[in-house]
C-alpha atoms as a PDB file:
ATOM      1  CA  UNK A   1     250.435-171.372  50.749  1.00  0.00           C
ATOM      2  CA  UNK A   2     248.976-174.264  48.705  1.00  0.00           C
ATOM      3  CA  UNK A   3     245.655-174.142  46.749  1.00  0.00           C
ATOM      4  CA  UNK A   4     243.613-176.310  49.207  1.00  0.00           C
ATOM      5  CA  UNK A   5     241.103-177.187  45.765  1.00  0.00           C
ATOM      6  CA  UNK A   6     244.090-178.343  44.204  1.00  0.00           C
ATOM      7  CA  UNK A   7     245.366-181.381  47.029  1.00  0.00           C
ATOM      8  CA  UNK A   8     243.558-183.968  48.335  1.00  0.00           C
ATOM      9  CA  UNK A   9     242.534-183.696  52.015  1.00  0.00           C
ATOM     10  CA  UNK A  10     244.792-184.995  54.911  1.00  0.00           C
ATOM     11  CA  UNK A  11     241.274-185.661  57.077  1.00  0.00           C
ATOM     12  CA  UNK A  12     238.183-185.447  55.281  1.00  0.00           C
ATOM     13  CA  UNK A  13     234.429-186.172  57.357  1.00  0.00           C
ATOM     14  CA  UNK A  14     231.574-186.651  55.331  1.00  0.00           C
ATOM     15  CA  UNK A  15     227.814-186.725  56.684  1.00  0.00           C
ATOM     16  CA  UNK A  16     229.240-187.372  60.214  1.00  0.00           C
ATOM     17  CA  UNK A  17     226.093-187.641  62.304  1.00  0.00           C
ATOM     18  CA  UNK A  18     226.632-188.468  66.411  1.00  0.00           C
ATOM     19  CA  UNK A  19     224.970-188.804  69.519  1.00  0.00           C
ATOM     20  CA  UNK A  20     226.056-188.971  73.069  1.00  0.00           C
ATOM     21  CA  UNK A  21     222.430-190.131  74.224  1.00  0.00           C
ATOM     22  CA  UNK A  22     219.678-192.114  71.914  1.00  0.00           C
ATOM     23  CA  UNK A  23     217.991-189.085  71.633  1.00  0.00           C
ATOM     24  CA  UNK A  24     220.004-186.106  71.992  1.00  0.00           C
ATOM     25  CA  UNK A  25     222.114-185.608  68.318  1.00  0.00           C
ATOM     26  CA  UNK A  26     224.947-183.634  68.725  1.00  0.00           C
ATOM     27  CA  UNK A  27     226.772-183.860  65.448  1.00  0.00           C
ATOM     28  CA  UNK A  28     224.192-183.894  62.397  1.00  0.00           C
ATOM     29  CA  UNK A  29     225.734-184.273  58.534  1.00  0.00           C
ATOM     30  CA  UNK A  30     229.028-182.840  59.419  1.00  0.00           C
ATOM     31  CA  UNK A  31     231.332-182.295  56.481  1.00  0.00           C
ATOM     32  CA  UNK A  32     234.942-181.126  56.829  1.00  0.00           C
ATOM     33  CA  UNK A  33     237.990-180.886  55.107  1.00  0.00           C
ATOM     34  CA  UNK A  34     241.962-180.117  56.291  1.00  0.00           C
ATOM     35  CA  UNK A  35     244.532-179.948  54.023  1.00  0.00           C
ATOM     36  CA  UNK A  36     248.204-180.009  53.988  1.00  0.00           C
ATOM     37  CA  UNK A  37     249.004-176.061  55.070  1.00  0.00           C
ATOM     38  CA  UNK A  38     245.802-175.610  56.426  1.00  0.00           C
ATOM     39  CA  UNK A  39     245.774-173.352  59.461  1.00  0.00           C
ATOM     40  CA  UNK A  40     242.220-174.033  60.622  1.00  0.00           C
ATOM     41  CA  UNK A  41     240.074-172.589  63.263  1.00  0.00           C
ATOM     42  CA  UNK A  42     237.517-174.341  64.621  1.00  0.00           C
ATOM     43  CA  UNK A  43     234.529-172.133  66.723  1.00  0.00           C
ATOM     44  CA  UNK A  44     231.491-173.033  68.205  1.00  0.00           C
ATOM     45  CA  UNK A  45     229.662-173.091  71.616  1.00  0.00           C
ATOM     46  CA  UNK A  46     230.571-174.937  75.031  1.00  0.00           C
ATOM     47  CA  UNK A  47     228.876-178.454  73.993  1.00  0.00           C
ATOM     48  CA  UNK A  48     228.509-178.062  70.242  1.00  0.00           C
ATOM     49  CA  UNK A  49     231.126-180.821  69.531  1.00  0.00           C
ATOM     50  CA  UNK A  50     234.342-179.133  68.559  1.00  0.00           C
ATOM     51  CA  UNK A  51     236.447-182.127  70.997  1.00  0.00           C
ATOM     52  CA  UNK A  52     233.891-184.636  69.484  1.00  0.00           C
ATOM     53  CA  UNK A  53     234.872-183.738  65.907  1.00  0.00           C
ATOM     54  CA  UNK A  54     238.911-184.414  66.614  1.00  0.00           C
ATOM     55  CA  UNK A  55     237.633-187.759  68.269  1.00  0.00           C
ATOM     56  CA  UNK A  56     235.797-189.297  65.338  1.00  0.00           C
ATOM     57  CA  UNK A  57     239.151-187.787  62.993  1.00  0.00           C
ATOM     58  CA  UNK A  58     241.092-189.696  65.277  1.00  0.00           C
ATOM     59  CA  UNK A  59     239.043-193.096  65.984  1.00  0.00           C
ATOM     60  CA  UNK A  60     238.402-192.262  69.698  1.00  0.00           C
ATOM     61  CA  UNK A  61     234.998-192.580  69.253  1.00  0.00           C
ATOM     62  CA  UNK A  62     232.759-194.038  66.158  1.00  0.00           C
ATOM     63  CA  UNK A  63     229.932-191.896  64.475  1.00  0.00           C
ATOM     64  CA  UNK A  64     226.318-193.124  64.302  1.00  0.00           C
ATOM     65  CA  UNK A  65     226.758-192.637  60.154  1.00  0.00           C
ATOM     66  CA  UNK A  66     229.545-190.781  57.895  1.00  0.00           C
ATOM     67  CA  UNK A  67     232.764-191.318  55.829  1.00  0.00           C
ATOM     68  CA  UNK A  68     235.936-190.970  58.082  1.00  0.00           C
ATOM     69  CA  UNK A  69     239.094-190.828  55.813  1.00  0.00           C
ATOM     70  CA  UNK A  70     242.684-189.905  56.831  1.00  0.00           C
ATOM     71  CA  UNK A  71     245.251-189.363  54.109  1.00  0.00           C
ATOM     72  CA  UNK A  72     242.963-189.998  51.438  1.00  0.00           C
ATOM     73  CA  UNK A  73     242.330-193.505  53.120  1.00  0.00           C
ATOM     74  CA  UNK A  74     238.767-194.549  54.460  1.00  0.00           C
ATOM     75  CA  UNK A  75     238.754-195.704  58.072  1.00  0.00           C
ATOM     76  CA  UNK A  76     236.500-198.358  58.627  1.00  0.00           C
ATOM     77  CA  UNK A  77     237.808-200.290  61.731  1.00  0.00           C
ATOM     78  CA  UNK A  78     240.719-199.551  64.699  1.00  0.00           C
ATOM     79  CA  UNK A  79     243.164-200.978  62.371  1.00  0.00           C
ATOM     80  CA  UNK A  80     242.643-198.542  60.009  1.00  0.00           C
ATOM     81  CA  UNK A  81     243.109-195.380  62.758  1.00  0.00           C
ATOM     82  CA  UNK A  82     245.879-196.920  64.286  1.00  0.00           C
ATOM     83  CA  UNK A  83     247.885-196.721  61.366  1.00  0.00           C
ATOM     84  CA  UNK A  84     247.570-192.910  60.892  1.00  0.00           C
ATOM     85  CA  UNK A  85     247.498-191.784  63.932  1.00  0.00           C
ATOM     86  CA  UNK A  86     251.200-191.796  64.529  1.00  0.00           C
ATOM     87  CA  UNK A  87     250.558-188.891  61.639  1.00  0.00           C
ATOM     88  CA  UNK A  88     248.562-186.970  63.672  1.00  0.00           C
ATOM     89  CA  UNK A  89     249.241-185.086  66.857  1.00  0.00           C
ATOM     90  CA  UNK A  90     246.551-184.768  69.131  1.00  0.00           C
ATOM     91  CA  UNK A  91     246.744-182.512  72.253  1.00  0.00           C
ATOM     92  CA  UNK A  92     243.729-182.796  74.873  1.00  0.00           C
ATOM     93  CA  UNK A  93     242.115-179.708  76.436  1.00  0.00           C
ATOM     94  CA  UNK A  94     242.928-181.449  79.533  1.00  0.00           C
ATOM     95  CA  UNK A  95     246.685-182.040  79.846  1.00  0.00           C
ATOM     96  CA  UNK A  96     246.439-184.499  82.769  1.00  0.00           C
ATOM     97  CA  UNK A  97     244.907-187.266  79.926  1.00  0.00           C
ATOM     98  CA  UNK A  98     248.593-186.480  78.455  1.00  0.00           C
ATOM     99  CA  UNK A  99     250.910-186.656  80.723  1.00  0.00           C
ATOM    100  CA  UNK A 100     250.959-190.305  82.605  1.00  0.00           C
ATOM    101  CA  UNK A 101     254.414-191.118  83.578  1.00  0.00           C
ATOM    102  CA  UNK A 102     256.978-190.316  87.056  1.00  0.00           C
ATOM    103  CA  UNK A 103     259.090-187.572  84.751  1.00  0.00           C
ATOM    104  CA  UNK A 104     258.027-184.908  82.428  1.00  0.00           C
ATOM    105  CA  UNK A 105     260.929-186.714  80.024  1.00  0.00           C
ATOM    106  CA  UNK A 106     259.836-189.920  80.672  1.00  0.00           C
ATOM    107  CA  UNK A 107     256.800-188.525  78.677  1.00  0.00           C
ATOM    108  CA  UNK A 108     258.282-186.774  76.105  1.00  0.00           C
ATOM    109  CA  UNK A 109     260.261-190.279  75.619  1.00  0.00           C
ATOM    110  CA  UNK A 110     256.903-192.323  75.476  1.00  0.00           C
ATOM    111  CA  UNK A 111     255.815-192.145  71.815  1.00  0.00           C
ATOM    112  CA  UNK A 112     259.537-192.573  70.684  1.00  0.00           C
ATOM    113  CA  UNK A 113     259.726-195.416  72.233  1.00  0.00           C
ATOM    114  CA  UNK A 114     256.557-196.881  71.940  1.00  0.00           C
ATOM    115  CA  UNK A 115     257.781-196.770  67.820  1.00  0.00           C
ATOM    116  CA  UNK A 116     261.240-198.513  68.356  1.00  0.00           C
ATOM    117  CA  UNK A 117     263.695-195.648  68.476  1.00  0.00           C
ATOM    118  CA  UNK A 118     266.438-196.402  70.718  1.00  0.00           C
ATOM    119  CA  UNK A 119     266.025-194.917  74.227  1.00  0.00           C
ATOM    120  CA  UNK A 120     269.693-192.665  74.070  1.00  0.00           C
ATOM    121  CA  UNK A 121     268.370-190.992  70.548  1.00  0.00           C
ATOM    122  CA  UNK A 122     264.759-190.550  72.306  1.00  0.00           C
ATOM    123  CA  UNK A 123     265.909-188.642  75.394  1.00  0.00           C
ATOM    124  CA  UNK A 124     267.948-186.395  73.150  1.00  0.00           C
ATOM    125  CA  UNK A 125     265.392-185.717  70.952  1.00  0.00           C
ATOM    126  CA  UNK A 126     263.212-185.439  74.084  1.00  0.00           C
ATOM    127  CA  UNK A 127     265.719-182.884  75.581  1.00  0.00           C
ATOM    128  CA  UNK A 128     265.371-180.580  72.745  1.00  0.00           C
ATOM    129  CA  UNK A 129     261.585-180.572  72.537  1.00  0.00           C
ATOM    130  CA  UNK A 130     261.868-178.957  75.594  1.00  0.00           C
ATOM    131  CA  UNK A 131     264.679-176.652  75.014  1.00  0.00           C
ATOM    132  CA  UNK A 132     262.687-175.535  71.984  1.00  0.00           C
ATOM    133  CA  UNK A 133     259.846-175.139  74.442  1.00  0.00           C
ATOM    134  CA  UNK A 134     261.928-173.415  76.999  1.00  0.00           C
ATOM    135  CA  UNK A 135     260.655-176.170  79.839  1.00  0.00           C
ATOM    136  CA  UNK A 136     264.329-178.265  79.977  1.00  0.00           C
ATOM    137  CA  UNK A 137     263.970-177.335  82.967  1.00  0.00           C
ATOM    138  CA  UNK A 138     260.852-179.728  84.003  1.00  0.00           C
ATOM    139  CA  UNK A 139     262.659-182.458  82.437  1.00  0.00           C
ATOM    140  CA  UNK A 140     263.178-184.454  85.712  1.00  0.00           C
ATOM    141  CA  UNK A 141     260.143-183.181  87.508  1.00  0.00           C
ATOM    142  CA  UNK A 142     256.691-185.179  88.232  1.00  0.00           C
ATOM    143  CA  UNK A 143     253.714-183.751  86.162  1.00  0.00           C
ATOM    144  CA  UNK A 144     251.485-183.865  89.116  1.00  0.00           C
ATOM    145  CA  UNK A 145     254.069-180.836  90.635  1.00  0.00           C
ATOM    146  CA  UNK A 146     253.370-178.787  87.605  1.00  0.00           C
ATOM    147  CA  UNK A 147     251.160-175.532  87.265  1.00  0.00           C
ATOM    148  CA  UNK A 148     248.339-175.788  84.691  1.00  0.00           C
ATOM    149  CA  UNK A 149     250.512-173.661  82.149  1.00  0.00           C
ATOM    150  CA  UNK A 150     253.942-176.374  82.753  1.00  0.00           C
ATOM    151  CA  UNK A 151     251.193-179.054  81.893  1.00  0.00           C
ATOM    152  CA  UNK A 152     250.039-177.302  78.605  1.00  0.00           C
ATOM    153  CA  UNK A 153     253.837-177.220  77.306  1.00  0.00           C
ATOM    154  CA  UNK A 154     254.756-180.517  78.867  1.00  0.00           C
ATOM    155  CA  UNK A 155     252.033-182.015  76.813  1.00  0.00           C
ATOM    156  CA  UNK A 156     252.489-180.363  73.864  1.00  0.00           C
ATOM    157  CA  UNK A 157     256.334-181.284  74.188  1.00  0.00           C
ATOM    158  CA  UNK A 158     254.736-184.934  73.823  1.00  0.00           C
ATOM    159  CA  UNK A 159     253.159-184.686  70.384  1.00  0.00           C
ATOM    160  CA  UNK A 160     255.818-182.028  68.963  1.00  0.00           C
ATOM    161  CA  UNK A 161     258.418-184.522  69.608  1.00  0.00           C
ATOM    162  CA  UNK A 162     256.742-186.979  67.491  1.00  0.00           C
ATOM    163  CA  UNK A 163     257.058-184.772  64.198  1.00  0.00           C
ATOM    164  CA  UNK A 164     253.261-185.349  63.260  1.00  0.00           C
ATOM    165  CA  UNK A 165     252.267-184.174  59.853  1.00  0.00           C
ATOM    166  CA  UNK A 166     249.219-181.904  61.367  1.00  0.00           C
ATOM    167  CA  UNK A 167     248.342-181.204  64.577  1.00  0.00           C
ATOM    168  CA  UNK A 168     244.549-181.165  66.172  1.00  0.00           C
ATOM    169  CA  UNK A 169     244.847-179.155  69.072  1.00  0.00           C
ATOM    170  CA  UNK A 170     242.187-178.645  72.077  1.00  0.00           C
ATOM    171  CA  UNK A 171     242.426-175.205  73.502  1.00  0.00           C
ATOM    172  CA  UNK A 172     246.706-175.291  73.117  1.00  0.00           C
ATOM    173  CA  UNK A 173     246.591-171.147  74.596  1.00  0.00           C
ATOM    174  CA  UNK A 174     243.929-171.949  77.637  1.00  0.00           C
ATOM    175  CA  UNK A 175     245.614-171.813  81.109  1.00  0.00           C
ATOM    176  CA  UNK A 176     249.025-169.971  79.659  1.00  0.00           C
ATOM    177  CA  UNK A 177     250.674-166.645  80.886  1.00  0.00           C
ATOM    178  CA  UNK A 178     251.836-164.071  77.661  1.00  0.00           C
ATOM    179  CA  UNK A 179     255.428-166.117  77.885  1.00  0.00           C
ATOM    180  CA  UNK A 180     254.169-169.429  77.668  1.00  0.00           C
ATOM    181  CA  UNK A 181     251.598-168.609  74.595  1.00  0.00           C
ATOM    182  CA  UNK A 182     254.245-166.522  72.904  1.00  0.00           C
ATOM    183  CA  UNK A 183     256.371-169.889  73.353  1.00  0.00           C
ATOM    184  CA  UNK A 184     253.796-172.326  71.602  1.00  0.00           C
ATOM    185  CA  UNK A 185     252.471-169.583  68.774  1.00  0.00           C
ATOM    186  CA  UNK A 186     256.024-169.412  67.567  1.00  0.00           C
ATOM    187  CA  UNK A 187     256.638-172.975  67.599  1.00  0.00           C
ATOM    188  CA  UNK A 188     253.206-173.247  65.588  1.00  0.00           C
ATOM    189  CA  UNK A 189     254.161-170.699  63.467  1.00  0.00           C
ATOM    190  CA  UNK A 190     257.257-172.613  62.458  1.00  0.00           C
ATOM    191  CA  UNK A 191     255.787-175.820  61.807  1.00  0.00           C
ATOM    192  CA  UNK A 192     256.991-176.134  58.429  1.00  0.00           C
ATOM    193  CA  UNK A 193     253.814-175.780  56.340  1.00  0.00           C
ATOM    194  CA  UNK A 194     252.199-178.179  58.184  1.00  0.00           C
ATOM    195  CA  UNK A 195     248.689-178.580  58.874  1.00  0.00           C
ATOM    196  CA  UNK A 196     247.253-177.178  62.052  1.00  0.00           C
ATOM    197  CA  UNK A 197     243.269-177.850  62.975  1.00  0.00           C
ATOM    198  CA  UNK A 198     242.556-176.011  66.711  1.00  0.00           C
ATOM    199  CA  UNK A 199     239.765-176.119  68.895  1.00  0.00           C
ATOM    200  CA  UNK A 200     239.941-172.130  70.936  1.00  0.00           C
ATOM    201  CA  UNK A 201     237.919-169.595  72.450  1.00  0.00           C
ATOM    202  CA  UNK A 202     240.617-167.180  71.654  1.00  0.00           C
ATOM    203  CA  UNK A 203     238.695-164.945  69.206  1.00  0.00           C
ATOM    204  CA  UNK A 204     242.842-162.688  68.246  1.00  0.00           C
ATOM    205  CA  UNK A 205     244.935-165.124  66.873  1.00  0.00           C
ATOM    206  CA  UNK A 206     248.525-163.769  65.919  1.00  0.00           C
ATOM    207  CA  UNK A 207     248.595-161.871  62.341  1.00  0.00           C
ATOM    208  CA  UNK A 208     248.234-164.238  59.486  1.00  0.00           C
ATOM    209  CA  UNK A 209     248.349-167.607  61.769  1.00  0.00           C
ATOM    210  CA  UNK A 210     244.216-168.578  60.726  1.00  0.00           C
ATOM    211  CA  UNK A 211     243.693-169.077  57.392  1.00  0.00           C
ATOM    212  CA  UNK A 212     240.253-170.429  57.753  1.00  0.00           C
ATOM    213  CA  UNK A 213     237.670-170.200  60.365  1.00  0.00           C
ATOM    214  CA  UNK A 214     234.219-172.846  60.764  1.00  0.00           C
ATOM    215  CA  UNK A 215     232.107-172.576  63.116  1.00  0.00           C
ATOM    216  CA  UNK A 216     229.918-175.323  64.618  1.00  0.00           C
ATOM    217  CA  UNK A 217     226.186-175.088  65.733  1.00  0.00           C
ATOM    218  CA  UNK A 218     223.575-176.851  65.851  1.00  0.00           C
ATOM    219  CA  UNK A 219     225.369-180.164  64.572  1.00  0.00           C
ATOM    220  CA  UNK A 220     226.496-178.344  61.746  1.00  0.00           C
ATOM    221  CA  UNK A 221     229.131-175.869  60.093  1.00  0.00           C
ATOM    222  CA  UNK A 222     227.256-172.823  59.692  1.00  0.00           C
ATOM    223  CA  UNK A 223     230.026-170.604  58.538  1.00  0.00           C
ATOM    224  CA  UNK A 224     233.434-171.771  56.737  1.00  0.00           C
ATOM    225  CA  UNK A 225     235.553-168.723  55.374  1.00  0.00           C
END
């Protein structure tokens, strides 16, 4: 695996400070790096910001003060976000904010299409996303008919599709049986030497999947190793 001190950061936060209220600060000179092979875990208490952190990285929300850069590039305004985030693949802890249209393939298709690629290449590029994922067979079915663990892959299906160069994932094992999570750890396992930044209250991970662990509390990382 790379030297992490020896490449630039793919998302770098710098003094983030946020609040959801005036006067309650939840985030509080945040600073946090990911780089390229990266397989970070992030930890921390229900409410100490773990989703918040992926939505400044991603422009969902703005901090109150801090540096935001992605790919070594300072993001100062939508524009800037909206050109990276095609980079980045972003799965929500709830799958229902991911999963929007009549067909599970429909879906899969959206982000393809949304870029341009033509809509016989995106179906069969949709189709093997879910082969890989062993779900083909939800290709033609409604999301709303799905279990909570059909919804997990489904959605992950939509940002694995889109090839991102790391992925920021909100509680990817919650809601899964043992096939399921066996299905998406070997899929992250195999993600080329990409980065990987997740959000889980799984304290086993599989054997040499973390390579770093932070933990968030009190509007800060307390720990990094």
């Amino acid at each position: 695996m790379e030297d992490t001190q020896l490449s630039h950061p793919i998302i770098e936060l710098k003094d983030i400070e946020y609040s959801y209220e005036r006067f309650s600060t939840l985030l509080n000179g945040v600073n946090l790096s990911i780089y390229e092979g990266d397989r970070l875990h992030i930890k921390g208490a229900n409410g100490a910001g773990k989703s918040t952190l992926f939505y400044i990285m991603l422009g969902l929300i703005w901090p109150k003060r801090g540096i935001v850069r992605l790919f070594g590039r300072e993001c100062l305004k939508e524009k800037d976000f909206k050109e990276t985030r095609r980079r980045i693949g972003y799965l929500f802890q709830n799958s229902d904010y991911q999963l929007f249209c009549p067909t599970v393939l429909e879906d899969v298709c959206f982000g393809l299409l949304n870029y341009g690629l033509a809509p016989k290449l995106a179906r069969e590029k949709a189709y093997n996303t879910l082969s890989l994922l062993g779900i083909s067979d939800l290709a033609d079915r409604s999301p709303y008919t799905l279990s909570g663990g059909e919804k997990k892959l489904a959605a992950f299906a939509t940002i694995l599709v889109m090839e991102p160069e790391i992925m920021l994932l909100d509680e990817p094992l919650n809601g899964l049986d043992i096939w399921a999570r066996k299905r998406i750890e070997g899929v992250l396992a195999d993600f080329n030497g990409k980065a990987i930044a997740l959000v889980s209250h799984c304290e086993a991970m599989p054997d040499g999947f973390i390579n770093r662990e932070v933990i968030l509390r009190d509007g800060k990382i307390v720990s990094c190793h």
